[in-house]
Protein backbone atom coordinates (compact mmCIF):
# COMPACT_ATOMS: atom_id res chain seq x y z
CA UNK A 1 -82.57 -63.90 -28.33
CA UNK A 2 -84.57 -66.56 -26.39
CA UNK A 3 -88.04 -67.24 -26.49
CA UNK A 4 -89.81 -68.14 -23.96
CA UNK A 5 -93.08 -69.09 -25.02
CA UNK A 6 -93.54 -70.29 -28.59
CA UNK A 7 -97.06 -68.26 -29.09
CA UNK A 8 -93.78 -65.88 -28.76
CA UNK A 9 -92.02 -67.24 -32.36
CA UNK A 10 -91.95 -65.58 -35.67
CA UNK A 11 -93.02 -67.12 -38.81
CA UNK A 12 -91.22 -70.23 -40.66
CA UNK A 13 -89.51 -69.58 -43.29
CA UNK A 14 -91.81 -69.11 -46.70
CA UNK A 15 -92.76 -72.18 -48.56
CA UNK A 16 -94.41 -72.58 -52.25
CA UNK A 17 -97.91 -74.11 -51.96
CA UNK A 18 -96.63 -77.85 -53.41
CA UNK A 19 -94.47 -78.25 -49.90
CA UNK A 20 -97.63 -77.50 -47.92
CA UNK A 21 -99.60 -79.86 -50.30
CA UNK A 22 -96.87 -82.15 -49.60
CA UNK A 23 -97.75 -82.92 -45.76
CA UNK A 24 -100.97 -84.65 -45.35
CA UNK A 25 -103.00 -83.68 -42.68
CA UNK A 26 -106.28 -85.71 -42.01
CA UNK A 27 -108.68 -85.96 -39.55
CA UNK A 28 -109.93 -89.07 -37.34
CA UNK A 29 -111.91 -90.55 -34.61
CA UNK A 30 -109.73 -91.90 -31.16
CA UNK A 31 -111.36 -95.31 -31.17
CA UNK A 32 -108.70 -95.98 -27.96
CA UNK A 33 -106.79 -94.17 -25.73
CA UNK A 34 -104.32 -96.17 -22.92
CA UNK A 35 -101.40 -95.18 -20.94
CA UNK A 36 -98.12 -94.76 -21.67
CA UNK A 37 -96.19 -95.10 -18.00
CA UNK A 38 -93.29 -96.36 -20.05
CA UNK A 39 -92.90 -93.12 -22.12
CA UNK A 40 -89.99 -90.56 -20.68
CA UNK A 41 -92.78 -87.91 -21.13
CA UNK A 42 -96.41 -88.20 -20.20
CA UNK A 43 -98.04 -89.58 -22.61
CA UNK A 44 -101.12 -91.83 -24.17
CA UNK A 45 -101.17 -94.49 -27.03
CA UNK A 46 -104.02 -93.28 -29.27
CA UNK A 47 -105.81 -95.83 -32.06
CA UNK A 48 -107.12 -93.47 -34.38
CA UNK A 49 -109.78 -94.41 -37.22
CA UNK A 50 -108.53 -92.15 -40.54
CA UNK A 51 -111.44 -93.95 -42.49
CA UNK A 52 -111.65 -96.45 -45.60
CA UNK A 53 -108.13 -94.39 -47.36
CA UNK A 54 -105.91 -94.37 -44.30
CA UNK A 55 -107.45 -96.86 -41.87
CA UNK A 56 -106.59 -96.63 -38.28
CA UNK A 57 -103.11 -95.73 -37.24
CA UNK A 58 -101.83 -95.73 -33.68
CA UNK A 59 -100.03 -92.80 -32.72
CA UNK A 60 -98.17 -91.53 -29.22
CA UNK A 61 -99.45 -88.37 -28.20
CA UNK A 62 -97.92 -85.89 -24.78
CA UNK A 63 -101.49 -84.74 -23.87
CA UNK A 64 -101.94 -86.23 -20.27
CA UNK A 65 -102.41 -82.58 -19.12
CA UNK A 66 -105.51 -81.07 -20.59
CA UNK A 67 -107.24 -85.15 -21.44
CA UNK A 68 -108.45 -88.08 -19.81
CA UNK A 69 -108.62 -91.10 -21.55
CA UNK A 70 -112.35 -91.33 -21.23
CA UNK A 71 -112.80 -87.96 -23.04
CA UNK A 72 -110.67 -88.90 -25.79
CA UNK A 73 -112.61 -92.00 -27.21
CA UNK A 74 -114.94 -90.81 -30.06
CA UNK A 75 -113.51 -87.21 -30.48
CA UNK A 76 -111.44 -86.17 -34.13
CA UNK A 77 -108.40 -85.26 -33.89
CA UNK A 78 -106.32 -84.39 -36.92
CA UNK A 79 -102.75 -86.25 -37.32
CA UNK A 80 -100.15 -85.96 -40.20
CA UNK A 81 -100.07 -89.13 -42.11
CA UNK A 82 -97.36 -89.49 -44.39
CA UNK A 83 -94.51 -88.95 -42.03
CA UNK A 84 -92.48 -92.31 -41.68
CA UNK A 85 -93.05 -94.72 -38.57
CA UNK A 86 -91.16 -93.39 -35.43
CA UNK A 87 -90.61 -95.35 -32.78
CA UNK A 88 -91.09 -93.71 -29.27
CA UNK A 89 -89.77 -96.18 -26.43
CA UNK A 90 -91.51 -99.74 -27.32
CA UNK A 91 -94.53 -98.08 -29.07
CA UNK A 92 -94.44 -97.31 -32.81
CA UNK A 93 -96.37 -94.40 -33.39
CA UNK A 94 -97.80 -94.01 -37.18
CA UNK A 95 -99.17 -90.85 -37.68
CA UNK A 96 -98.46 -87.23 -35.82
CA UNK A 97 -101.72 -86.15 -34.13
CA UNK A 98 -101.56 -82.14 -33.72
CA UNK A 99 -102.04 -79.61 -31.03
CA UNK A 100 -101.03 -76.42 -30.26
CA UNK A 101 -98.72 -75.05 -27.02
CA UNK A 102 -101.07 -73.19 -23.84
CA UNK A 103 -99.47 -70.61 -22.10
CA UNK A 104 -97.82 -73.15 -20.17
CA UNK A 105 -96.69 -75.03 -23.06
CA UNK A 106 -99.28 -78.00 -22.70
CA UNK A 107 -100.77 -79.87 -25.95
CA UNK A 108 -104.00 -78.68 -26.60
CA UNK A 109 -105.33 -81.04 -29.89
CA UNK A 110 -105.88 -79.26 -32.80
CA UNK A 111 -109.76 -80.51 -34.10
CA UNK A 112 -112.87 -79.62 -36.59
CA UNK A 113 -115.40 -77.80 -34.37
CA UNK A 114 -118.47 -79.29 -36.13
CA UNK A 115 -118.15 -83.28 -37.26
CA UNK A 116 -116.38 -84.27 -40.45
CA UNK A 117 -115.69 -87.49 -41.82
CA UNK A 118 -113.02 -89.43 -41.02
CA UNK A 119 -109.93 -88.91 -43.09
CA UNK A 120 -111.15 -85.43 -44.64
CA UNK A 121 -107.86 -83.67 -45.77
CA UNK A 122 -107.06 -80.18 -44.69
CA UNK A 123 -106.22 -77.28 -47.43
């Protein structure tokens, strides 16, 4: 069967509570947002400030549709941390900022709605 949206998906697999401990997911401030021209995908290279723990990590992010780069300056965003480095054309991105598919299938970032601090876990 094919899918053709993934709001369409069932549930993953179960997992025990230590694997979901086991990703980090924090949240941070976009102290920069440029473009990306070079990526095969839309995309922007994001500096994000994860606070005094994490420090800021730079991270490639396919979310040209729904963001200008003005807009994204100063707002939290939350990112996995503790994947490894990947490198995405010439740009190493450090951490995996998060969003979730529109009906289109465009990134829309996954964010507190009231201000936390930077590098707040999630549970």
């Amino acid at each position: 069967m094919h899918l053709t949206h993934p709001h369409e998906a069932p549930a993953a697999d179960q997992i025990d509570f230590n694997q979901f401990l086991a990703v980090d997911i924090r949240v941070g401030t976009v102290l920069t947002a440029e473009p990306y021209p070079e990526a095969r995908k839309p995309a922007y290279k994001l500096s994000i400030d994860f606070g005094p723990g994490i420090g800021v990590k730079r991270s490639s992010a396919q979310i040209t549709k729904h963001y200008t780069l003005d807009e994204l300056v100063g707002r939290q965003v939350a990112a996995v941390v503790n994947f490894p480095p990947r490198q995405i054309g010439k740009f190493m991105s450090e951490v995996l900022t998060l969003g979730f598919p529109d009906a289109q299938g465009e990134v829309v970032l996954f964010a507190p709605d009231q201000v936390v601090p930077n590098g707040a876990r999630l549970f």
